[in-house]
C-alpha atoms as a PDB file:
ATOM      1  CA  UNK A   1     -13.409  34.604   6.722  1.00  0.00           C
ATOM      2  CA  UNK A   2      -9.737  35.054   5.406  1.00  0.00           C
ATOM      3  CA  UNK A   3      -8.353  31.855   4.444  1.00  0.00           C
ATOM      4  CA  UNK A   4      -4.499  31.469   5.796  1.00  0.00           C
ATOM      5  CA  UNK A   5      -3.987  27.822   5.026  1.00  0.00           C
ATOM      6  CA  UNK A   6      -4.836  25.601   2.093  1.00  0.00           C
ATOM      7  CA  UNK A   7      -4.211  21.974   2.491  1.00  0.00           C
ATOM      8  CA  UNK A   8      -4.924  19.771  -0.692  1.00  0.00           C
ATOM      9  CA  UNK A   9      -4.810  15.808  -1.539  1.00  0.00           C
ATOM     10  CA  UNK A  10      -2.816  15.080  -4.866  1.00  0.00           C
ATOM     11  CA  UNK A  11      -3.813  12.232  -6.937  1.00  0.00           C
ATOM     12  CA  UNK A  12      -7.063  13.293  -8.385  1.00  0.00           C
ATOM     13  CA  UNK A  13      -7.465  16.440  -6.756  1.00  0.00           C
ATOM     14  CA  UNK A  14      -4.043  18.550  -7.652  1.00  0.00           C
ATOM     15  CA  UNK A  15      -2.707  16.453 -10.342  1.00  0.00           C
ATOM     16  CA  UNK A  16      -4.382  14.894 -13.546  1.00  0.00           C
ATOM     17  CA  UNK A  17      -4.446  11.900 -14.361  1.00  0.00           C
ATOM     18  CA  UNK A  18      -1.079  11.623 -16.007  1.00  0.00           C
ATOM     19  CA  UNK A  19       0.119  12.662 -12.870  1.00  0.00           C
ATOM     20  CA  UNK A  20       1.021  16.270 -14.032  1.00  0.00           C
ATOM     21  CA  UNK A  21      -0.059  19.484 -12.601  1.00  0.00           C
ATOM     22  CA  UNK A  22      -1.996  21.186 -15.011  1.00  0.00           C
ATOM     23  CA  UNK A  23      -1.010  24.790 -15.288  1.00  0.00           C
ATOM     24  CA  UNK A  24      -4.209  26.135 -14.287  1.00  0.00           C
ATOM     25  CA  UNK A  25      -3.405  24.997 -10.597  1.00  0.00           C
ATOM     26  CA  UNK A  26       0.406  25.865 -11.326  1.00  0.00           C
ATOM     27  CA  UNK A  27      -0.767  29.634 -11.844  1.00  0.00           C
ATOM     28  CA  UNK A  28      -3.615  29.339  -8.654  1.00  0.00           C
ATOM     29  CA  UNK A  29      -0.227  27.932  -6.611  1.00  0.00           C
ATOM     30  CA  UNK A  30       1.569  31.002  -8.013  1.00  0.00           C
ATOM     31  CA  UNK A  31      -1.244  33.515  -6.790  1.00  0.00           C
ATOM     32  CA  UNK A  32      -1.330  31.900  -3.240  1.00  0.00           C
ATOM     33  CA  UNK A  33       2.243  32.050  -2.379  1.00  0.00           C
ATOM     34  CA  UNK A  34       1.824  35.635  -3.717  1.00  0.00           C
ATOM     35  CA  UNK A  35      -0.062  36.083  -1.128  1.00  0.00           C
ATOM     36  CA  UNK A  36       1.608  34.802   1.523  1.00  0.00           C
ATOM     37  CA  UNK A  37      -0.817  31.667   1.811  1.00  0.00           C
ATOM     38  CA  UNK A  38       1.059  28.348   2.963  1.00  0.00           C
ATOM     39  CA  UNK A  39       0.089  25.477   0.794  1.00  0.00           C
ATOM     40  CA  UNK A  40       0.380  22.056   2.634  1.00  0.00           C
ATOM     41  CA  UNK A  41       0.622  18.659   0.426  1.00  0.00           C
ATOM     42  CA  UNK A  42      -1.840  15.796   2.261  1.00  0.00           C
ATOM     43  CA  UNK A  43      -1.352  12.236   0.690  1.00  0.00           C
ATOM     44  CA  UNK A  44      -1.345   8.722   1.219  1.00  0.00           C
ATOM     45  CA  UNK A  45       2.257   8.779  -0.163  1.00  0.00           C
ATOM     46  CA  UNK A  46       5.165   8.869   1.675  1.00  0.00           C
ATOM     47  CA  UNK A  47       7.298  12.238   1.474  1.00  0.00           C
ATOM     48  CA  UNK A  48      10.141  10.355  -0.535  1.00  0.00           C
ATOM     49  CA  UNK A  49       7.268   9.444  -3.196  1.00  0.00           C
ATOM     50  CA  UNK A  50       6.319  13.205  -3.480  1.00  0.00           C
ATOM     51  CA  UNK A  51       9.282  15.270  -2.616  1.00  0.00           C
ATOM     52  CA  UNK A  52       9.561  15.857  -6.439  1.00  0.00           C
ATOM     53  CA  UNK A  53       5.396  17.145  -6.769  1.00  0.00           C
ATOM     54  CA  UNK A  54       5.948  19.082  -3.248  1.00  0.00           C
ATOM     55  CA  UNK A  55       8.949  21.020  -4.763  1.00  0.00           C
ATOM     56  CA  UNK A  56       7.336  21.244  -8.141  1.00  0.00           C
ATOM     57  CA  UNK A  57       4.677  23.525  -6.495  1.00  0.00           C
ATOM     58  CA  UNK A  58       6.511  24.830  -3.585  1.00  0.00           C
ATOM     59  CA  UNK A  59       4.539  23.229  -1.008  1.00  0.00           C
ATOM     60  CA  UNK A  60       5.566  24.651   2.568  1.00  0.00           C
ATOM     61  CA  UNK A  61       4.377  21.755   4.809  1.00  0.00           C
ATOM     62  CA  UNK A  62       3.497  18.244   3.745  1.00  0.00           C
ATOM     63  CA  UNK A  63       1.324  15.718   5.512  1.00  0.00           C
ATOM     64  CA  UNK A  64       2.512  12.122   4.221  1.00  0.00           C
ATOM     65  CA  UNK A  65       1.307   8.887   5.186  1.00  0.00           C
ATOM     66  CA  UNK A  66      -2.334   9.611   5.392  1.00  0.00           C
ATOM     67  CA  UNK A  67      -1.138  12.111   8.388  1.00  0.00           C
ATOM     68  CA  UNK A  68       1.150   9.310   9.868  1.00  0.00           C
ATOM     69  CA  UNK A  69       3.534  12.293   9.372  1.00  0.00           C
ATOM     70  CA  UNK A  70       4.356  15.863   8.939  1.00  0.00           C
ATOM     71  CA  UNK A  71       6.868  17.788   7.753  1.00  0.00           C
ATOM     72  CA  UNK A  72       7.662  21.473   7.668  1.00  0.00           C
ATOM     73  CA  UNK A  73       9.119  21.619   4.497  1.00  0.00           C
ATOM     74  CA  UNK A  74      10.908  25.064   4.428  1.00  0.00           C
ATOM     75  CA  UNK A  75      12.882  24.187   7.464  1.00  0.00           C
ATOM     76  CA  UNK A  76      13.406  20.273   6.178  1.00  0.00           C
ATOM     77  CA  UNK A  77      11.801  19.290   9.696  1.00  0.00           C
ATOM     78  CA  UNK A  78       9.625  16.318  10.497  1.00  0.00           C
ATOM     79  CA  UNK A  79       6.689  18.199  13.229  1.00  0.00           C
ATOM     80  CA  UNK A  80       5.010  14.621  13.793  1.00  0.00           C
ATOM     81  CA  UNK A  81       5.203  10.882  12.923  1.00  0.00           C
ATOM     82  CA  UNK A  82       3.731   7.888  14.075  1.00  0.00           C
ATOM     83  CA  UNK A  83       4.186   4.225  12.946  1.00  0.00           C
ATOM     84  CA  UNK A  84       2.956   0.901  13.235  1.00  0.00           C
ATOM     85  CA  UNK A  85       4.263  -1.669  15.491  1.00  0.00           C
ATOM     86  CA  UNK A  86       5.421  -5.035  14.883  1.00  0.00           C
ATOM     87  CA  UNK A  87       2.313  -6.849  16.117  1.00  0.00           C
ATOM     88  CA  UNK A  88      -0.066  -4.278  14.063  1.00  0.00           C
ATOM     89  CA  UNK A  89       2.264  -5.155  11.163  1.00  0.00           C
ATOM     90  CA  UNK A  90       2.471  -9.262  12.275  1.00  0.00           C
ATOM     91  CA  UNK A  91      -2.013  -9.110  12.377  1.00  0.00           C
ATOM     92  CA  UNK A  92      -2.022  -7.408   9.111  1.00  0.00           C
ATOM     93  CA  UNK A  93       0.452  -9.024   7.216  1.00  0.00           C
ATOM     94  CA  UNK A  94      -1.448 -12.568   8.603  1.00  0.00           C
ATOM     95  CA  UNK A  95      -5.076 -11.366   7.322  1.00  0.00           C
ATOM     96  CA  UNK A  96      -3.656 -10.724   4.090  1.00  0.00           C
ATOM     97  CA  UNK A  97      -2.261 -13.958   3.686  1.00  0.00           C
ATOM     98  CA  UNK A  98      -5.598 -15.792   5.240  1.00  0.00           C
ATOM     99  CA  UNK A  99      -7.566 -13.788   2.519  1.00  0.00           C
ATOM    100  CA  UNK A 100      -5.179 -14.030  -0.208  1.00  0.00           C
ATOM    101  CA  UNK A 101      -5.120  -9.976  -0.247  1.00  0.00           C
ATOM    102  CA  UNK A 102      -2.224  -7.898  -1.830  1.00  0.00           C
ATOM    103  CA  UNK A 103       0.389  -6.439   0.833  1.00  0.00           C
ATOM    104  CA  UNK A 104       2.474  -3.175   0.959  1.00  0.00           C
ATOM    105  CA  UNK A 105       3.974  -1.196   3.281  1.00  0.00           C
ATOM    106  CA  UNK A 106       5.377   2.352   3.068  1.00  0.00           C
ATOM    107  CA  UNK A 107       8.192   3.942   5.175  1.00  0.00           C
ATOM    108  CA  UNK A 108      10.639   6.851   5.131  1.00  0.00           C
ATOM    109  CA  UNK A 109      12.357   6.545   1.699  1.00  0.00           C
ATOM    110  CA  UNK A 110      11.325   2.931   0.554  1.00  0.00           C
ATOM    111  CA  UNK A 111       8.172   1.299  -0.694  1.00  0.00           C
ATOM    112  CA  UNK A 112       8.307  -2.799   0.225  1.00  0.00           C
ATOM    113  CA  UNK A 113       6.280  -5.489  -1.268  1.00  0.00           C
ATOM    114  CA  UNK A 114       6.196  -9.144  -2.252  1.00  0.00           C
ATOM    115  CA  UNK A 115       5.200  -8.561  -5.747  1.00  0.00           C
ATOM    116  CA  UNK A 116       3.998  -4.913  -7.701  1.00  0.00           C
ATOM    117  CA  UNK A 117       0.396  -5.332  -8.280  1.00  0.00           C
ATOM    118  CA  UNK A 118      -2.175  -2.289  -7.440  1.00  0.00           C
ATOM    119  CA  UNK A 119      -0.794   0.867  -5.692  1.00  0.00           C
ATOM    120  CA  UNK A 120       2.763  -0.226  -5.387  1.00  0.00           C
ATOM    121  CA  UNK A 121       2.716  -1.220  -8.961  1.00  0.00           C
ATOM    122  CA  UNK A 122       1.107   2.860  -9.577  1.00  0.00           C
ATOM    123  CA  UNK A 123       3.514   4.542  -7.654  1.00  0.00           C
ATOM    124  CA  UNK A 124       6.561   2.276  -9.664  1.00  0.00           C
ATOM    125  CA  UNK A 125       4.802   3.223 -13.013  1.00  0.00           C
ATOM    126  CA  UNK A 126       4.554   7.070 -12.118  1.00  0.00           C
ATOM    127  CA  UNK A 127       8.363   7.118 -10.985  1.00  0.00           C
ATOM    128  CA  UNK A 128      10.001   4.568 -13.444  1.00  0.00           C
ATOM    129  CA  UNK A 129       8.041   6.816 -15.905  1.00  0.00           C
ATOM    130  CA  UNK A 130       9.774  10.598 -15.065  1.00  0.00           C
ATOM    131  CA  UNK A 131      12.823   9.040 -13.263  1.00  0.00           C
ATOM    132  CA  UNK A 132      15.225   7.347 -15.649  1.00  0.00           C
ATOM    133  CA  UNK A 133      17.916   6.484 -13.094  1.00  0.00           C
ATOM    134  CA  UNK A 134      15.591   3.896 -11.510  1.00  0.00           C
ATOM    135  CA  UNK A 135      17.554   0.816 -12.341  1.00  0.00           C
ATOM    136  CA  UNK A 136      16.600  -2.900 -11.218  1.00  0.00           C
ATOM    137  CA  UNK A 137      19.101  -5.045  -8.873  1.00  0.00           C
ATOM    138  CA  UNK A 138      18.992  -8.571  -7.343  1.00  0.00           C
ATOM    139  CA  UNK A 139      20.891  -8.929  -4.377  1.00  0.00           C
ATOM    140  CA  UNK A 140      21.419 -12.695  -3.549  1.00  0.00           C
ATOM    141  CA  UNK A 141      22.643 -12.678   0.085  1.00  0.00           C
ATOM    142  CA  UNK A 142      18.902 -11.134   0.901  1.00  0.00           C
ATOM    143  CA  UNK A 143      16.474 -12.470  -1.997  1.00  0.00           C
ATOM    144  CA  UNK A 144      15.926  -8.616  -2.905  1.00  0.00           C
ATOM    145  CA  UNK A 145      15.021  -6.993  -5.842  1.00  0.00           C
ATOM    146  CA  UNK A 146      15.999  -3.543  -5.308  1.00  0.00           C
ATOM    147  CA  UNK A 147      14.728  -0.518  -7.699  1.00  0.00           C
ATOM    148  CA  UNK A 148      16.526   2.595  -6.568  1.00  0.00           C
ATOM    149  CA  UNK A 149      16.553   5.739  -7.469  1.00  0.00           C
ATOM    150  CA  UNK A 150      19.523   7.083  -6.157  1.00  0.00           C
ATOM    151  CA  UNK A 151      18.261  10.997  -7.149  1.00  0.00           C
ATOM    152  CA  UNK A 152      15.330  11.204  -4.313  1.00  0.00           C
ATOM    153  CA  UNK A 153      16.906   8.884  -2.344  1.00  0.00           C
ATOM    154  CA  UNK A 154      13.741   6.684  -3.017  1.00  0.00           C
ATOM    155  CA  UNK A 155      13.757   2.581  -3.337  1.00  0.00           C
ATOM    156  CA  UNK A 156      10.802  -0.155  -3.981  1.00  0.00           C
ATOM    157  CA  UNK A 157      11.694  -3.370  -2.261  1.00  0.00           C
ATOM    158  CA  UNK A 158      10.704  -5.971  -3.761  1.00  0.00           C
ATOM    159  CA  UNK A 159      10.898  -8.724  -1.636  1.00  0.00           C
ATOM    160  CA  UNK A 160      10.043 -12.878  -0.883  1.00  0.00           C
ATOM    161  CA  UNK A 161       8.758 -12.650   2.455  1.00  0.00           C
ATOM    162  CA  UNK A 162       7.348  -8.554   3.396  1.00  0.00           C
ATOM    163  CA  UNK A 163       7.152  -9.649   7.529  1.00  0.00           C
ATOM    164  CA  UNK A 164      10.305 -11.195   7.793  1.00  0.00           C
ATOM    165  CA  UNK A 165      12.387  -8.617   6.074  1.00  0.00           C
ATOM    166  CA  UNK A 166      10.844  -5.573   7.802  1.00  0.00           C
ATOM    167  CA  UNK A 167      11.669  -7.672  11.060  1.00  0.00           C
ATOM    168  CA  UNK A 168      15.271  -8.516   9.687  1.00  0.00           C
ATOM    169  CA  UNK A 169      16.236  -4.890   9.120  1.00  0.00           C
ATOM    170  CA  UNK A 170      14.332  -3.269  11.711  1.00  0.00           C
ATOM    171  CA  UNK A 171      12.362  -1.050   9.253  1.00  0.00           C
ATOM    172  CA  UNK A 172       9.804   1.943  10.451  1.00  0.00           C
ATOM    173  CA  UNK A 173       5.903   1.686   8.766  1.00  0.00           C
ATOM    174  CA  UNK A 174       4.269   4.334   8.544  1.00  0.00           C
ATOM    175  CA  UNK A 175       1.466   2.601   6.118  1.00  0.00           C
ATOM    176  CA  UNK A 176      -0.051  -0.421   5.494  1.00  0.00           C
ATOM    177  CA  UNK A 177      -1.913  -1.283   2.306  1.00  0.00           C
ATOM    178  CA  UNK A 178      -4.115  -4.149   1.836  1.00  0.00           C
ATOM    179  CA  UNK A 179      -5.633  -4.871  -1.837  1.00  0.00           C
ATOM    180  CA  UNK A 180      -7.808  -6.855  -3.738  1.00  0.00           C
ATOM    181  CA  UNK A 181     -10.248  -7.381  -6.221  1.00  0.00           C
ATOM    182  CA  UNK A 182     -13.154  -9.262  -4.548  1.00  0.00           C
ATOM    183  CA  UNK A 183     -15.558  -8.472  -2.242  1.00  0.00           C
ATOM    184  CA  UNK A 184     -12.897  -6.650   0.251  1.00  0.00           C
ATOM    185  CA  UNK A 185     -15.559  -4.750   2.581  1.00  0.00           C
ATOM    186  CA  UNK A 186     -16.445  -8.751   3.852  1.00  0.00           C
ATOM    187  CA  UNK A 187     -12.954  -8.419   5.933  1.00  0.00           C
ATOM    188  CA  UNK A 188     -13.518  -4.955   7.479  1.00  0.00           C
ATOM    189  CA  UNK A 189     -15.606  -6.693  10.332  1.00  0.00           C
ATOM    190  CA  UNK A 190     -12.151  -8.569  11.114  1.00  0.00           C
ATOM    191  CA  UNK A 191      -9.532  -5.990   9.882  1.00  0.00           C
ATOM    192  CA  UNK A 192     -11.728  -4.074  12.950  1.00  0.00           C
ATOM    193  CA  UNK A 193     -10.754  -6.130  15.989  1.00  0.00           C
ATOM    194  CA  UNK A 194      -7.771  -4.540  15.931  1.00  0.00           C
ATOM    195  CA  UNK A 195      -9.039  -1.333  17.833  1.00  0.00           C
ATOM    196  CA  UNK A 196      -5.441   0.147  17.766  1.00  0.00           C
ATOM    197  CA  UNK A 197      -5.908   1.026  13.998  1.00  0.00           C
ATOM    198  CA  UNK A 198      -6.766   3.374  11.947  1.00  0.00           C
ATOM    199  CA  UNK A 199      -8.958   1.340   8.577  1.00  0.00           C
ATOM    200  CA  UNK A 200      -9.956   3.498   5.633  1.00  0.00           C
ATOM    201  CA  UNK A 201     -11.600   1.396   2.788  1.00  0.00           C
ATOM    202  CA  UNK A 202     -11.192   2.797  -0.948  1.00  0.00           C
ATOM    203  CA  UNK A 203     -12.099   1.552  -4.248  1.00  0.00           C
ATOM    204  CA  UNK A 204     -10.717   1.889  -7.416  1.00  0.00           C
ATOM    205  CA  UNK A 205     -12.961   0.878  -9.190  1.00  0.00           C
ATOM    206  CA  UNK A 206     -16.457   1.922 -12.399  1.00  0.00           C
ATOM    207  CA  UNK A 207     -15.740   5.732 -12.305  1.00  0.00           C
ATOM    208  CA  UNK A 208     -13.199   5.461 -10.099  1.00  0.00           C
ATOM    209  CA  UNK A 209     -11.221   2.697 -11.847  1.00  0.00           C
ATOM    210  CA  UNK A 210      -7.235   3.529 -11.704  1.00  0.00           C
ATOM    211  CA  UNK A 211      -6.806   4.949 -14.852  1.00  0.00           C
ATOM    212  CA  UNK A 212      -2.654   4.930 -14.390  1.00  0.00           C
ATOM    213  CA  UNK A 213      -2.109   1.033 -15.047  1.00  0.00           C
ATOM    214  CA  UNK A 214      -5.720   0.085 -16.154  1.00  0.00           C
ATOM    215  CA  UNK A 215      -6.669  -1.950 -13.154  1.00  0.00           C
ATOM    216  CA  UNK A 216      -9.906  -1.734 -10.727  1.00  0.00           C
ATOM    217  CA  UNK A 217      -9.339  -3.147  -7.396  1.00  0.00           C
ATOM    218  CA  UNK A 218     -10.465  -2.203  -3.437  1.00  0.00           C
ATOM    219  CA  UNK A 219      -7.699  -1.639  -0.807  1.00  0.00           C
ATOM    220  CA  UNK A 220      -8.029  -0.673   3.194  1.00  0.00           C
ATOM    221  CA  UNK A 221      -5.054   1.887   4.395  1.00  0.00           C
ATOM    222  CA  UNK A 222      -4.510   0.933   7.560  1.00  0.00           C
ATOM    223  CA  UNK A 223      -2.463   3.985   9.860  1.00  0.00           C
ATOM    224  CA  UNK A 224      -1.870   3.987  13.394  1.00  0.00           C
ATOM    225  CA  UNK A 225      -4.869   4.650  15.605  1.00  0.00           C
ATOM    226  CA  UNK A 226      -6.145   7.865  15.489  1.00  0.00           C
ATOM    227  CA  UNK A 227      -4.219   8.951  12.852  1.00  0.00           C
ATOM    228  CA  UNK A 228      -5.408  10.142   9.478  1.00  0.00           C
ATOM    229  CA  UNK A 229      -5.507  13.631   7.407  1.00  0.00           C
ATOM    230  CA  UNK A 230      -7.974  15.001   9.396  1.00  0.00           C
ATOM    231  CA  UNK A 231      -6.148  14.596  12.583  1.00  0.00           C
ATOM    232  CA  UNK A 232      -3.094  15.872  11.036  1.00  0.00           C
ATOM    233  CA  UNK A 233      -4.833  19.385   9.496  1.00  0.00           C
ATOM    234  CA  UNK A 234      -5.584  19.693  13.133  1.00  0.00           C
ATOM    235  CA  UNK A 235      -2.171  19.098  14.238  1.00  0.00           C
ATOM    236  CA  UNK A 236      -0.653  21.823  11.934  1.00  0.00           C
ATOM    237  CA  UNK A 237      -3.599  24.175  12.772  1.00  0.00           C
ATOM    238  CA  UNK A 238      -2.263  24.116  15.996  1.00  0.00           C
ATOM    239  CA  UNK A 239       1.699  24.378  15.282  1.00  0.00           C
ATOM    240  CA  UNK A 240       0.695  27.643  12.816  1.00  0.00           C
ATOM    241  CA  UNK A 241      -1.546  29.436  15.099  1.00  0.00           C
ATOM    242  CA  UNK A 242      -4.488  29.307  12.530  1.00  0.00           C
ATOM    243  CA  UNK A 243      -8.050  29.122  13.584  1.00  0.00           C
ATOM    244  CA  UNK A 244     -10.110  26.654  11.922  1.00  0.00           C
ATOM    245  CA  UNK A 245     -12.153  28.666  10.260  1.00  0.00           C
ATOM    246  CA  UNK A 246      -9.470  30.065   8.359  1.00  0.00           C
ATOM    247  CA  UNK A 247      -8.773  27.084   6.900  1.00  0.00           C
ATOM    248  CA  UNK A 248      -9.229  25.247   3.453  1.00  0.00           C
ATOM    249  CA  UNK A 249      -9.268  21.663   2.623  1.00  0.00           C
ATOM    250  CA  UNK A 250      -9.263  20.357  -1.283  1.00  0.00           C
ATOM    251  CA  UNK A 251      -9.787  16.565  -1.745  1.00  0.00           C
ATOM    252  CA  UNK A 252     -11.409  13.546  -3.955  1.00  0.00           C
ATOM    253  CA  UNK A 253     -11.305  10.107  -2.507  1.00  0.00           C
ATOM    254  CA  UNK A 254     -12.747   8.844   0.741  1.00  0.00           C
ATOM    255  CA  UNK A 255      -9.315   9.445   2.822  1.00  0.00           C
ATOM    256  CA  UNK A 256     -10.313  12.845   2.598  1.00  0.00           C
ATOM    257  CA  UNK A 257     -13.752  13.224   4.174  1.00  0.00           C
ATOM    258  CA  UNK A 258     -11.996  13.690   7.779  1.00  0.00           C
ATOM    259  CA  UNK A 259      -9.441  16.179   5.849  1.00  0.00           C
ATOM    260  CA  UNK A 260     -12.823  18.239   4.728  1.00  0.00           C
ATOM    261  CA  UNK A 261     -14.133  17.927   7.993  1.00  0.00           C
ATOM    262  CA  UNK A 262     -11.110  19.377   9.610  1.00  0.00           C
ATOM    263  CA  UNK A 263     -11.341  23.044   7.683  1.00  0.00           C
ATOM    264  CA  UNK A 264     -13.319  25.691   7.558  1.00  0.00           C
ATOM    265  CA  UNK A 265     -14.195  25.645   3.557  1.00  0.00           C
ATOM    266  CA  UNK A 266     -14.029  21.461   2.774  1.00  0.00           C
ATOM    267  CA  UNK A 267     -13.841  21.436  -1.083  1.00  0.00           C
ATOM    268  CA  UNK A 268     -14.395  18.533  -3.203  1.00  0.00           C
ATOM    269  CA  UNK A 269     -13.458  18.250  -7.027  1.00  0.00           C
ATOM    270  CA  UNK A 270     -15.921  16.941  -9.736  1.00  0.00           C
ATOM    271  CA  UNK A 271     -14.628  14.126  -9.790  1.00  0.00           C
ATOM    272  CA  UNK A 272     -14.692  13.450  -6.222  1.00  0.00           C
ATOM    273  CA  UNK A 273     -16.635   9.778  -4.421  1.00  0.00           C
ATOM    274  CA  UNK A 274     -20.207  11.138  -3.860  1.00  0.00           C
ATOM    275  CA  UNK A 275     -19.493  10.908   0.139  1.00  0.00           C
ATOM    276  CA  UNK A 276     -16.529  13.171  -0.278  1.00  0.00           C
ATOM    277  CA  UNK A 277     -19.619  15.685  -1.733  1.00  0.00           C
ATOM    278  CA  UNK A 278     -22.206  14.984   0.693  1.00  0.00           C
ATOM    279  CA  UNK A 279     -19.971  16.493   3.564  1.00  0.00           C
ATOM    280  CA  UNK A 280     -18.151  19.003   1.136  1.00  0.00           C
ATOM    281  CA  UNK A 281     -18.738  23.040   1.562  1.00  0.00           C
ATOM    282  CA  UNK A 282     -18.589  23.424  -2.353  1.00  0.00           C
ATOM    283  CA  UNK A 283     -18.404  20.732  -5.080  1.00  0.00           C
ATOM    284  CA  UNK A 284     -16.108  22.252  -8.228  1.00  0.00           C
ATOM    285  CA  UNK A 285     -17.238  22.369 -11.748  1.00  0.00           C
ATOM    286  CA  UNK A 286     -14.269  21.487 -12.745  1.00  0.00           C
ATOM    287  CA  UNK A 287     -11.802  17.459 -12.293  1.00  0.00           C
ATOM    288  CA  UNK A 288      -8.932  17.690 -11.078  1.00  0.00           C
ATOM    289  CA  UNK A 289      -7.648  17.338 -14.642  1.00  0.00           C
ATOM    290  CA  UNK A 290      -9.304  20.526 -15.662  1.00  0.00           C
ATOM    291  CA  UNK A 291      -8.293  23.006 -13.164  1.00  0.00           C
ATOM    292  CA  UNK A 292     -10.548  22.032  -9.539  1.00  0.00           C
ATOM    293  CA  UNK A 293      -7.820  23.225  -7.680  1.00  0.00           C
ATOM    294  CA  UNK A 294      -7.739  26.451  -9.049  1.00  0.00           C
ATOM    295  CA  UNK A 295     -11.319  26.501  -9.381  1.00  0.00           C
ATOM    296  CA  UNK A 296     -11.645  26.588  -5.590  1.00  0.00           C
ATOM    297  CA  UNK A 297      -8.418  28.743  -4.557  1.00  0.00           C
ATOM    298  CA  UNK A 298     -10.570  31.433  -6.992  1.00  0.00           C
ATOM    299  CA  UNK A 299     -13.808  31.196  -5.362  1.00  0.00           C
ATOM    300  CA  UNK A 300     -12.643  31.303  -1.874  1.00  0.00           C
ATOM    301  CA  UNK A 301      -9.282  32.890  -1.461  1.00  0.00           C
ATOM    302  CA  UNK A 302      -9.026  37.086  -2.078  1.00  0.00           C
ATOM    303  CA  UNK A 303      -7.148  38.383  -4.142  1.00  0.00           C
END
């Protein structure tokens, strides 16, 4: 086995919990693209959200989305994408309402939302935090608060009415986020009956509380059907030419099981969900905070 093709997660699996990259995985990056080894980026995020992190360690492809799209980032060229369509988006953005659940959608270069409250509110934190020219704007003709950061070309939306405004301005979705505090597993039975979707359930919360802005709280990423990161390792297995077996997959959270599944060497971090370790090839001694990245590019790749 010669691995060709190491495909990671971010939050709490490349970065640490301040949403750095500690410089143990900065130096395993380094010794991989010495060796000619493509590193590809796999997140829930969309690319605008981690253009800065993909450049920072010189990712060459980047799964975004939860696989909802890829992009071959030396050549700036989207390989794949796939979004929601208006009645996916019209049944979600009805349950959440009819629960009283927390909506928010991702797209190309904006994050929308009717208030910032779980994920929306972390991935605002992390970017008001190392971007400074975010600035805040109200924009009275279309009852929009608009944070923009005109740098990475990336906005947050922040908007009375999420539906009508994605319907308004003919906006593409690559992600839907649901979120909540109580009991959010009760609604999977229902989120369900829409076959045509993809549903992953995670929870932030006991060990796996989000640490960022100090909240716990479930949420379901919903995806087009049959899309996820798993799907998309096997999509740019295919567009490289590399066998599966030559493959490695790093990851934490329960979005990443299918990821695992999809590689030859499935690695999970200490501080992974216990499921991501039951299916995992090799559990790290190390977090994410402490170097599991590197950890596993050492034991598997040769150098």
């Amino acid at each position: 086995m010669s691995i060709k093709l190491i495909a990671t997660d971010l939050d709490g699996t490349m970065l640490a919990t301040d949403n750095s990259i500690p410089q143990t995985n900065l130096k395993a990056i380094q010794s991989i693209k010495e060796k000619h080894i493509p590193l590809a980026i796999c997140t829930g995020k969309s690319y605008a959200i981690s253009k800065d992190i993909c450049k920072q360690c010189e990712a060459q492809y980047g799964i975004f989305g939860n696989g909802a799209q890829i992009i071959d980032l030396t050549k700036q060229k989207e390989i794949f994408r796939r979004c929601l369509t208006l009645d996916e988006l019209t049944f979600c953005y009805h349950l959440a309402g009819k629960h009283h659940l927390h909506i928010h959608a991702y797209g190309d270069n904006f994050v929308i939302t009717e208030e910032l409250k779980y994920m929306d509110l972390r991935n605002y934190a992390m970017y008001f935090q190392s971007h400074s020219s975010i600035f805040g704007k109200y924009d009275t003709a279309s009852n929009l608060i608009l944070h923009h950061n005109s740098e990475n070309e990336l906005s947050f939306y922040i908007v009375k009415n999420l539906l009508q405004y994605i319907q308004e301005y003919n906006l593409t979705i690559f992600n839907v986020i649901l979120s909540g505090e109580d009991n959010l597993e009760e609604i999977l039975p229902e989120l369900e009956t829409q076959t045509a979707l993809t549903i992953q359930f995670i929870s932030k919360k006991g060990n796996y509380k989000d640490e960022f802005i100090g909240k716990e709280y479930d949420y379901f990423s919903i995806t087009p059907q049959n899309v996820g990161k798993g799907s998309a390792l096997d999509f740019l297995k295919g567009y490289l030419k590399i066998d599966t077996n030559d493959t490695m997959a790093i990851g934490d959270n329960l979005n990443d099981i299918d990821l695992l599944k999809s590689s030859g060497v499935g690695v999970a971090v200490a501080n992974a969900y216990e499921p991501v370790k039951k299916i995992a090839t090799y559990t790290t001694k190390n977090s994410a905070s402490s170097g599991g990245f590197a950890e596993a590019v050492y034991q598997f790749v040769e150098f």
